[in-house]
Protein backbone atom coordinates (compact mmCIF):
# COMPACT_ATOMS: atom_id res chain seq x y z
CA UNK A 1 -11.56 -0.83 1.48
CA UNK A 2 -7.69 -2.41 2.13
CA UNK A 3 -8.95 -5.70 1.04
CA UNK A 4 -10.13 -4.30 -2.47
CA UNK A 5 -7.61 -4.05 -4.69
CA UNK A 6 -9.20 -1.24 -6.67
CA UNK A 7 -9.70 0.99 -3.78
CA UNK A 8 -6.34 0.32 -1.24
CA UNK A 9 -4.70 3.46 -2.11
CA UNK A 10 -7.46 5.87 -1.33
CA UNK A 11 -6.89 8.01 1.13
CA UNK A 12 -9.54 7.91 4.09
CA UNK A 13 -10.13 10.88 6.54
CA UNK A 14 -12.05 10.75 9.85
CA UNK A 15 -14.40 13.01 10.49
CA UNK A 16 -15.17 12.52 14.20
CA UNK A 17 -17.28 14.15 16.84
CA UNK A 18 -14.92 12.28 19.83
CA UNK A 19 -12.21 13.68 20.25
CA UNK A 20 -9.83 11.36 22.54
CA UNK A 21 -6.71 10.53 21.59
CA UNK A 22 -7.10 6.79 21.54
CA UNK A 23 -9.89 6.58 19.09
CA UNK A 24 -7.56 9.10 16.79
CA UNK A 25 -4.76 6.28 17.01
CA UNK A 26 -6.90 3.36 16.38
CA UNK A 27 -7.78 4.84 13.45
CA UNK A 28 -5.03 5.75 12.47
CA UNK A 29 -3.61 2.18 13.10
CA UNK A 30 -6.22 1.04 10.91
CA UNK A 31 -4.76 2.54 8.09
CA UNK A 32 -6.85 6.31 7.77
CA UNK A 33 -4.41 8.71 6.48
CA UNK A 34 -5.58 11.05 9.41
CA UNK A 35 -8.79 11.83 11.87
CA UNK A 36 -10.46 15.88 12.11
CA UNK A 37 -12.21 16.19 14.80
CA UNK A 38 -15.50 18.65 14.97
CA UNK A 39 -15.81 21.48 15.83
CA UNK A 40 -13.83 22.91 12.83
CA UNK A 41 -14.20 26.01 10.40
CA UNK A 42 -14.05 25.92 7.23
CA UNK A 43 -10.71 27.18 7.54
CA UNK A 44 -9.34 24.83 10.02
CA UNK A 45 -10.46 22.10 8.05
CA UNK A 46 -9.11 23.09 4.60
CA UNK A 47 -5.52 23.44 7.24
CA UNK A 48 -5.72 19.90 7.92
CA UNK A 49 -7.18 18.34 4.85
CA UNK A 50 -3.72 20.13 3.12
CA UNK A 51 -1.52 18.70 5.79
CA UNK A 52 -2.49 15.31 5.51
CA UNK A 53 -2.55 15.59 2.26
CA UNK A 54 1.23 16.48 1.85
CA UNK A 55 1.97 13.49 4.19
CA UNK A 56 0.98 10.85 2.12
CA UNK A 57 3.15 9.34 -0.58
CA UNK A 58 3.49 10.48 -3.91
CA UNK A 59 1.67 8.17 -6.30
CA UNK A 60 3.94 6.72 -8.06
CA UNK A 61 6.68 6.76 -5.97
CA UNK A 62 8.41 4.42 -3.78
CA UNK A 63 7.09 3.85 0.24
CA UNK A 64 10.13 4.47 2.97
């Protein structure tokens, strides 16, 4: 999805079932804007969709 220009600035979440810390930072590395690991509640999930969601950049404005 990087590669296309069309589609570079989409946000991608992980939804995972493993839940070590090394496959959350390789994804993260990769570029996904973050990783929720399962179990969740609905709840939880809304939580952390939200919180990654304020982290990335505005659209629009410039990267730091």
């Amino acid at each position: 999805m990087r590669e296309n220009s069309e589609m570079a600035s989409i946000p991608v979440v992980f939804l995972t079932v493993k839940a070590h810390w090394r496959t959350t930072e390789e994804l993260l590395a990769l570029g996904a804007a973050g990783v929720i690991s399962k179990p969740f509640s609905a709840k939880d999930l809304s939580d952390q969709l939200k919180g990654i969601w304020q982290k990335l950049p505005k659209a629009g404005a410039p990267e730091t």
